[in-house]
Protein backbone atom coordinates (compact mmCIF):
# COMPACT_ATOMS: atom_id res chain seq x y z
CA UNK A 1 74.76 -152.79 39.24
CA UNK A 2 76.54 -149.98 40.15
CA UNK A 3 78.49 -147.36 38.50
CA UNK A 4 81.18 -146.59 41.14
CA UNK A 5 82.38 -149.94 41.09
CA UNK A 6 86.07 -150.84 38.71
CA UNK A 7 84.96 -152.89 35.38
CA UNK A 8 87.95 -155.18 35.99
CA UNK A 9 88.40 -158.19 38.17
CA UNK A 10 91.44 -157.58 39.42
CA UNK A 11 90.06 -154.61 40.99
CA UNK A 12 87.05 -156.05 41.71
CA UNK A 13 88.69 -158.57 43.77
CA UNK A 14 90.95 -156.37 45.66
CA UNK A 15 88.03 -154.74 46.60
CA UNK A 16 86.22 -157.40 48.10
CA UNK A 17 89.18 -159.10 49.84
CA UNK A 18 89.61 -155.00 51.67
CA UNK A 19 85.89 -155.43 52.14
CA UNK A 20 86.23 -158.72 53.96
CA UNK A 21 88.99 -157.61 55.95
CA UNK A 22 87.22 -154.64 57.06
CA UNK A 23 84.22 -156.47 57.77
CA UNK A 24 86.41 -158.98 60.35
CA UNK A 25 87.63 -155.94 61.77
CA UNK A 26 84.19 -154.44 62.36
CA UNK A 27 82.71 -157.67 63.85
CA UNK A 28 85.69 -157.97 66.13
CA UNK A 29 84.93 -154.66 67.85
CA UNK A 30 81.03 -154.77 67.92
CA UNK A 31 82.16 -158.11 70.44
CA UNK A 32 84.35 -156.30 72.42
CA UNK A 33 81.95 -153.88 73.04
CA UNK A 34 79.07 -156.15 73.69
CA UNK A 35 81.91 -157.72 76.04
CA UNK A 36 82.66 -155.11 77.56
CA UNK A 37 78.94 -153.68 77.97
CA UNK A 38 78.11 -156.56 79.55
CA UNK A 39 80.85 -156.51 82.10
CA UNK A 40 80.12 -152.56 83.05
CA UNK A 41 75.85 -153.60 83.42
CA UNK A 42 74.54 -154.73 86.51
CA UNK A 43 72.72 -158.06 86.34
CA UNK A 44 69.00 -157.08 86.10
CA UNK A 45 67.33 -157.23 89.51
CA UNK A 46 65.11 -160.12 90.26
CA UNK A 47 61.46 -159.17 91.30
CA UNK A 48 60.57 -160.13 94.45
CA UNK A 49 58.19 -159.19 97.03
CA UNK A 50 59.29 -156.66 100.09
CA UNK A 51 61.05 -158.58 102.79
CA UNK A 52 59.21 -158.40 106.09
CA UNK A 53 60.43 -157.82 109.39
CA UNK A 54 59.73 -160.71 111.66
CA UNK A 55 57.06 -160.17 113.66
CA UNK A 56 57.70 -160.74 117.44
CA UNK A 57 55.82 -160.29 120.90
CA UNK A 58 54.18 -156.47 120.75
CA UNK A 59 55.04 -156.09 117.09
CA UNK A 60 52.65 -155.98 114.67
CA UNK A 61 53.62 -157.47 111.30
CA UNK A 62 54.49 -155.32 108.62
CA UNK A 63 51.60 -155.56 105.36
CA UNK A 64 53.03 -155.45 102.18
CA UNK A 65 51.05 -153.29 100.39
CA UNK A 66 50.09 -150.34 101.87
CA UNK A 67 47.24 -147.22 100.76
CA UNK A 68 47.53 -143.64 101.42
CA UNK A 69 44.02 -142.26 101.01
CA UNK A 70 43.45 -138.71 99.37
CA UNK A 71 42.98 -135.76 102.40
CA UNK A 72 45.27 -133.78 103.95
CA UNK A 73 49.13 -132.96 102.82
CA UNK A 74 47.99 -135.85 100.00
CA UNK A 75 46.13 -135.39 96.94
CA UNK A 76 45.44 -138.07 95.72
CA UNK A 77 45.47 -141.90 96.80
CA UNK A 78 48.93 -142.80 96.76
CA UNK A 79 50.00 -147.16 97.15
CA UNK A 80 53.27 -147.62 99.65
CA UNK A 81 55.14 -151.12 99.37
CA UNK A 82 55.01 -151.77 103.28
CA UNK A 83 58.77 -150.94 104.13
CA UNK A 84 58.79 -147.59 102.75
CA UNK A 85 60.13 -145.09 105.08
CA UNK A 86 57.94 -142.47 103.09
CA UNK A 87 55.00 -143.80 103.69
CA UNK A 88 53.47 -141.99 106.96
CA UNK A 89 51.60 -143.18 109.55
CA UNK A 90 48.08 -143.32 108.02
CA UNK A 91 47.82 -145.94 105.58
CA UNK A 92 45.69 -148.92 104.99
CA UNK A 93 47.35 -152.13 104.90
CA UNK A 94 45.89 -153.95 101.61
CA UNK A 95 46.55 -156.89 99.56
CA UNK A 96 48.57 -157.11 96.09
CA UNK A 97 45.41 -157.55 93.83
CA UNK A 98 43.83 -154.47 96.05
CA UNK A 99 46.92 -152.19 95.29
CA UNK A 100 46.77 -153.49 91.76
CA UNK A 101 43.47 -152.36 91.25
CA UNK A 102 43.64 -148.97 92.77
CA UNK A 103 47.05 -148.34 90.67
CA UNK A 104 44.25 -148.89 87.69
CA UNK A 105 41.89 -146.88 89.14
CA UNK A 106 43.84 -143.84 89.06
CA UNK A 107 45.49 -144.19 92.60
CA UNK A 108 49.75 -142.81 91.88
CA UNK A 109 52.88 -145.13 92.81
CA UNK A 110 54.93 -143.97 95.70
CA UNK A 111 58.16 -142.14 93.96
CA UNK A 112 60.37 -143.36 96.50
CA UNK A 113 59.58 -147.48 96.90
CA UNK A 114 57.91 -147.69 92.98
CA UNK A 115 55.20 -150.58 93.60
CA UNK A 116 54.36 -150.19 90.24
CA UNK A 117 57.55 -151.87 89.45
CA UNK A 118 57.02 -154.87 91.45
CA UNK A 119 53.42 -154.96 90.90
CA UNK A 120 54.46 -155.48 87.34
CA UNK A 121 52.75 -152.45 86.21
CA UNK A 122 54.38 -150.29 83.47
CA UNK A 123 55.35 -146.51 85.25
C-alpha cells in the first residue's frame, strides 16, 4: 500500500472517519449544484416544424422549406425554413426530404432560421 499513510489504527481510523465526512460534504455540494444548474437551464426546446400562417382568400400558403439558388448577391445555394424574414423574395418552395438532400449536397443552412437544426442535421 502506501507509504504516506500512519502504521497505526488509531490513526488509520481517524483518517477514514475525516475521509467520510469530507466525502458527505463533497456529495452534498455536487447536488446543490446540479440543483441549482438545473434551475438556471432552460428546458431544451422541442423540435417542431415552422408554424404556418393560415392561408386565407388571396394568400398564398407559406412552404416550409424554402431554396435560395446560387446567382446574384448569393453564392451558393442557401435552404430558408419558410418563415424566415431573411430569406428574400426568390426562393423555391421545396419539401423536407428535398432540403435534406441539398443540405447533403453541399447547399449552406440559413444563419438566421438554422434548418439544419430542425432538419436534424448536425451544423
Amino acid at each position: 500500500m502506501g507509504d504516506d499513510l500512519p502504521p497505526d489504527l488509531a490513526r488509520l481510523r481517524t483518517l477514514e472517519a475525516w475521509a467520510a465526512h469530507y466525502l458527505t460534504r463533497i456529495r452534498a455540494r455536487i447536488a446543490a449544484v446540479e440543483r441549482q444548474q438545473s434551475q438556471q437551464r432552460p428546458p431544451a426546446p422541442t423540435v417542431t416544424p415552422p408554424a404556418r400562417p393560415a392561408a386565407g382568400p388571396g394568400r398564398s400558403r407559406t412552404p416550409d422549406w424554402c431554396l435560395a439558388e446560387a446567382g446574384i448577391g448569393v453564392p451558393a445555394a442557401e435552404i430558408h425554413r419558410g418563415d424566415c424574414w431573411a430569406r428574400g423574395k426568390t426562393l423555391v418552395p421545396v419539401s423536407a426530404e428535398r432540403a435534406r438532400a441539398e443540405l447533403a449536397d453541399g447547399a449552406q443552412a440559413c444563419e438566421v432560421c438554422r434548418p439544419d437544426r430542425v432538419l436534424n442535421r448536425p451544423p
